[in-house]
Protein backbone atom coordinates (compact mmCIF):
# COMPACT_ATOMS: atom_id res chain seq x y z
CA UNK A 1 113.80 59.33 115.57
CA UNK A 2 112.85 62.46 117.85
CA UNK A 3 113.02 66.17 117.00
CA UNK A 4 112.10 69.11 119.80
CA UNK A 5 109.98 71.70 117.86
CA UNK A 6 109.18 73.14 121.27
CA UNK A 7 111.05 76.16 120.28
CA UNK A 8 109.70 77.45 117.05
CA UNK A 9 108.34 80.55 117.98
CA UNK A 10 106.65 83.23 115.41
CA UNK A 11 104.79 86.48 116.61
CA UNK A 12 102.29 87.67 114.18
CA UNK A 13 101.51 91.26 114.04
CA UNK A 14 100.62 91.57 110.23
CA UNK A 15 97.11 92.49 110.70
CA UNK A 16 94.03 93.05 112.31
CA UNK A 17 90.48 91.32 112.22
CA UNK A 18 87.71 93.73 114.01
CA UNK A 19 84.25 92.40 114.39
CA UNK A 20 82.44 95.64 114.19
CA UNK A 21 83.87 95.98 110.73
CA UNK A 22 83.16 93.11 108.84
CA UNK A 23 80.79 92.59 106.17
CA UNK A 24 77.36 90.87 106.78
CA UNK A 25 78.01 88.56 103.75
CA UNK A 26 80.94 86.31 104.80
CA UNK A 27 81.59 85.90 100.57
CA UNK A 28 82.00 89.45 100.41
CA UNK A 29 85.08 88.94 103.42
CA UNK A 30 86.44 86.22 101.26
CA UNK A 31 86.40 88.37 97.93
CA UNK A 32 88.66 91.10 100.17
CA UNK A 33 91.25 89.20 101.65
CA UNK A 34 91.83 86.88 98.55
CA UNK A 35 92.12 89.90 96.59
CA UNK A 36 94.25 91.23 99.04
CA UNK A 37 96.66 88.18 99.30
CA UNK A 38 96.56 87.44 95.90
CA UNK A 39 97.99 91.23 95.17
CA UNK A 40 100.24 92.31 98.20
CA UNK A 41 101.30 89.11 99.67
CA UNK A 42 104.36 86.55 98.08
CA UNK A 43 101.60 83.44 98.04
CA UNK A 44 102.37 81.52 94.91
CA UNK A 45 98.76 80.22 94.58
CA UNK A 46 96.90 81.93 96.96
CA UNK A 47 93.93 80.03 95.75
CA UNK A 48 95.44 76.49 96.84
CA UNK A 49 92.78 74.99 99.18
CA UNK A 50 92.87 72.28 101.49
CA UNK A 51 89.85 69.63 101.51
CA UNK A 52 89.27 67.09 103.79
CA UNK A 53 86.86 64.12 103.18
CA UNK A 54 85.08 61.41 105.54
CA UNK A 55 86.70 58.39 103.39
CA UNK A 56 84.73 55.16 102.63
CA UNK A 57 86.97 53.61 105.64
CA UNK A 58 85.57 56.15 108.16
CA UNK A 59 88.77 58.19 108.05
CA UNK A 60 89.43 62.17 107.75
CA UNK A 61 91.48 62.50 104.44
CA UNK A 62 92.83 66.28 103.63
CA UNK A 63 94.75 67.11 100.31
CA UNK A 64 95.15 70.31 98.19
CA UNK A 65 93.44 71.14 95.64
CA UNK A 66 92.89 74.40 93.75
CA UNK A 67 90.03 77.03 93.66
CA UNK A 68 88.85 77.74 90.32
CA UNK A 69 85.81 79.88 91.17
CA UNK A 70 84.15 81.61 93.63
CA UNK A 71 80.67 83.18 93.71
CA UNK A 72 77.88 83.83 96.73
CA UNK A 73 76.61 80.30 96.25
CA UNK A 74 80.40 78.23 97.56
CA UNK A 75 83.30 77.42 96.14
CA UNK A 76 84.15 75.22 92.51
CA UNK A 77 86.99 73.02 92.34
CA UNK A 78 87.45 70.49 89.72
CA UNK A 79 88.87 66.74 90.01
CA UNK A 80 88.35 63.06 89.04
CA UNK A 81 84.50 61.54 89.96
CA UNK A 82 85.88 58.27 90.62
CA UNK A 83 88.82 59.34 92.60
CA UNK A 84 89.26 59.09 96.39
CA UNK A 85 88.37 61.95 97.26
CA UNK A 86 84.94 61.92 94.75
CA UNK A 87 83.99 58.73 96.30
CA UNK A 88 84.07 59.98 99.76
CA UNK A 89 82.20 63.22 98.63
CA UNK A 90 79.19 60.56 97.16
CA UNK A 91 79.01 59.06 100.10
CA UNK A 92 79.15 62.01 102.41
CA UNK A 93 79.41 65.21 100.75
CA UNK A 94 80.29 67.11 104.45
CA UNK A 95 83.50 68.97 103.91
CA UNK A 96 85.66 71.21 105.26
CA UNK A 97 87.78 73.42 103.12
CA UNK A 98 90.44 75.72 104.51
CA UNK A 99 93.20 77.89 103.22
CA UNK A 100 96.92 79.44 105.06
CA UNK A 101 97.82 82.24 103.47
CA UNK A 102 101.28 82.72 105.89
CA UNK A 103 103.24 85.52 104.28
CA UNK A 104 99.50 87.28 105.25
CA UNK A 105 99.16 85.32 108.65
CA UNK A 106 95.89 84.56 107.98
CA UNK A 107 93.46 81.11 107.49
CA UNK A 108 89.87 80.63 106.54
CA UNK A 109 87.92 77.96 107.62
CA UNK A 110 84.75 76.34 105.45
CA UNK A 111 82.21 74.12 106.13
CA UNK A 112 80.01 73.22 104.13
CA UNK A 113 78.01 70.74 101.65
CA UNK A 114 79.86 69.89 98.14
CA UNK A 115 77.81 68.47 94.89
CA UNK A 116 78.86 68.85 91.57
CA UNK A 117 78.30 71.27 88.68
CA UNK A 118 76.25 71.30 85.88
CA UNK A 119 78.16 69.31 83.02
CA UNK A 120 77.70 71.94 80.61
CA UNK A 121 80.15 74.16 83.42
CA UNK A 122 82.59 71.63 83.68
CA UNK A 123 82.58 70.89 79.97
CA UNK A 124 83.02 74.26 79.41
CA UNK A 125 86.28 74.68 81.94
CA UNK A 126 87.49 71.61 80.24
CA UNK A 127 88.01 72.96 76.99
CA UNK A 128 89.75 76.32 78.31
CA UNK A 129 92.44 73.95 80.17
CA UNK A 130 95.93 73.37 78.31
CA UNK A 131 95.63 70.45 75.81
CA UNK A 132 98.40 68.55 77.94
CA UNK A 133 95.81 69.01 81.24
CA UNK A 134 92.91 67.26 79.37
CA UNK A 135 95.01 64.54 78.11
CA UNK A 136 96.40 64.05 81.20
CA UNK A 137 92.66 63.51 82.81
CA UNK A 138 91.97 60.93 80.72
CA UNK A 139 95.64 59.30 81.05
CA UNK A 140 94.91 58.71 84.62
CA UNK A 141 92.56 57.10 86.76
CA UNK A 142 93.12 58.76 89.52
CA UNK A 143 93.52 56.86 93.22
CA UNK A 144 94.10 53.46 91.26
CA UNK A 145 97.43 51.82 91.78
CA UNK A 146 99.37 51.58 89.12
CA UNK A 147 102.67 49.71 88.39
CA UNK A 148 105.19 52.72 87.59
CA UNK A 149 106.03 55.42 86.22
CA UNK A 150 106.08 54.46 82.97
CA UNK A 151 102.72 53.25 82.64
CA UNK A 152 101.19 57.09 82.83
CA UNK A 153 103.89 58.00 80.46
CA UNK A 154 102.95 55.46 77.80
CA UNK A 155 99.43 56.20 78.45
CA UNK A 156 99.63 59.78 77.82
CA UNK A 157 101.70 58.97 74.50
CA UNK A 158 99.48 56.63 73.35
CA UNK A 159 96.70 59.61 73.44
CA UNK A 160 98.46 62.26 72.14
CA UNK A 161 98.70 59.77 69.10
CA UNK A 162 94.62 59.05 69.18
CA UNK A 163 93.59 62.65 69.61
CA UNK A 164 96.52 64.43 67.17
CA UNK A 165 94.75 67.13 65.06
CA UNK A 166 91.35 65.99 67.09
CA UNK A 167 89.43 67.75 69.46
CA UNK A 168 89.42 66.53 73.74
CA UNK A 169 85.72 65.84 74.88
CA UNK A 170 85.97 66.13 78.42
CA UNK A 171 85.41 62.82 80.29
CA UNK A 172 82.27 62.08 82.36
CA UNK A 173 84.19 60.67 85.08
CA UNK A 174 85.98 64.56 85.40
CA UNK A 175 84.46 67.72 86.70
CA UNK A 176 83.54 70.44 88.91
CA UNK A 177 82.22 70.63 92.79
CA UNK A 178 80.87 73.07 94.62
CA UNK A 179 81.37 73.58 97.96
CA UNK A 180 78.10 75.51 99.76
CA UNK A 181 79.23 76.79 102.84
CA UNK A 182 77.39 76.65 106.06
CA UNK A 183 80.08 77.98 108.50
CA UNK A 184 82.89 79.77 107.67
CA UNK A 185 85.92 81.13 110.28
CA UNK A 186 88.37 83.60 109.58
CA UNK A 187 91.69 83.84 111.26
CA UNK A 188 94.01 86.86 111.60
CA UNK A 189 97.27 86.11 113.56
CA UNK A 190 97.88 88.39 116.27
CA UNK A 191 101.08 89.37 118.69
CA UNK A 192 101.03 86.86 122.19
CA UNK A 193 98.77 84.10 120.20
CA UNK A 194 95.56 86.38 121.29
CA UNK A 195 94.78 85.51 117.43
CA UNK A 196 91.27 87.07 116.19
CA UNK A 197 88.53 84.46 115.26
CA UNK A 198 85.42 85.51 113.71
CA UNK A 199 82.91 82.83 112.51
CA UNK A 200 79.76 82.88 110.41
CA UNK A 201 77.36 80.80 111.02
CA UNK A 202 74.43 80.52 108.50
CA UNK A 203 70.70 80.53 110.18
CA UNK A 204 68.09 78.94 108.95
CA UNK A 205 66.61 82.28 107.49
CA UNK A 206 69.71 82.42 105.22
CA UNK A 207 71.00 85.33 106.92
CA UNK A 208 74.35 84.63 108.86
CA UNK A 209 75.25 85.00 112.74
CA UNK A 210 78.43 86.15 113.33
CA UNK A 211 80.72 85.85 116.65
CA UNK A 212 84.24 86.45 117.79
CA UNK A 213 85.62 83.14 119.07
CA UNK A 214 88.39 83.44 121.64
CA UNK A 215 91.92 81.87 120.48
């Protein structure tokens, strides 16, 4: 099986990314353009996030995952401890997050260290979830093989029986990470592929360098 993709050709020429006009604060840069996405641009969840992990096998692994919160310190997503993906982040808790926003042409890049959240944070963004999203954290143990179908939907019925009328204690094994950024790269596509790159790169003195890369 073979497929030419030689000729797929887009020009960008949505935008503009001018290094003597950014903030100092790369957060603050962050703040503008999801706001700006999130409100002019036809992104169904603009706050869908790629992650990639060093796997226990030595691999890169990427996946989506959602933002749920963003503040100076990083970036908080939540997910299963024991999963893939929280196994690799035990072992090596490098990441790199990174969003495409392409109805804005633009990506952000993030580096940076993730650890997890006090519990008393993720227990308290457990109970403002949908009852069917907590049961469904506890129906599934995430990564695992399983033999079908079935076996998650008979698992989820069987707790919707053991919890009726009863409250959902969020499970230890489910929570939050944050993500601490120590380099982070936004992207602005630009006509001729002469895209604009502008990194921050944080300094020992907390304050961040920032550069134009070339495309």
């Amino acid at each position: 099986m073979e497929k030419d993709l030689g000729k797929y050709r887009k020009s960008y020429n949505k935008g503009e990314l001018l290094l003597e006009e950014v903030p100092e604060n790369p957060m603050e840069l962050f703040q503008k353009w999801f706001y700006e996405v999130d409100t002019h641009f036809n992104e169904d969840e603009a706050n869908a996030m790629t992650i990639s992990t060093i796997g226990l096998d030595g691999y890169p692994k990427s996946r989506v995952v959602l933002l749920k919160r963003y503040t100076y310190e990083g970036f908080i997503f939540y997910t299963n401890y024991t999963s893939e993906k929280g196994k690799a982040i035990e072992a090596n808790g490098n990441v790199c997050l990174s969003f495409f926003w392409h109805s804005a042409e633009r990506q952000i890049i993030i580096k940076g260290t993730a650890e997890k959240i006090a519990e008393n944070l993720s227990d308290g963004y457990f109970e403002s979830r949908p009852r069917g999203s907590q049961l469904g954290a506890l129906a599934s143990n995430q990564s695992e093989v399983i033999s079908d179908r079935q076996y998650l939907e008979n698992k989820l019925s069987e707790l919707e029986k053991e919890y009726e009328g009863k409250d959902i204690l969020r499970p230890n094994t489910w929570g939050g990470y944050i993500v601490k950024p120590l380099e982070i790269e936004f992207w602005q596509g630009r006509p001729n592929r002469l895209h604009d790159r502008i990194r921050y790169k944080l300094q020992e003195d907390y304050n961040w360098q920032i550069n134009r890369l070339s495309p």
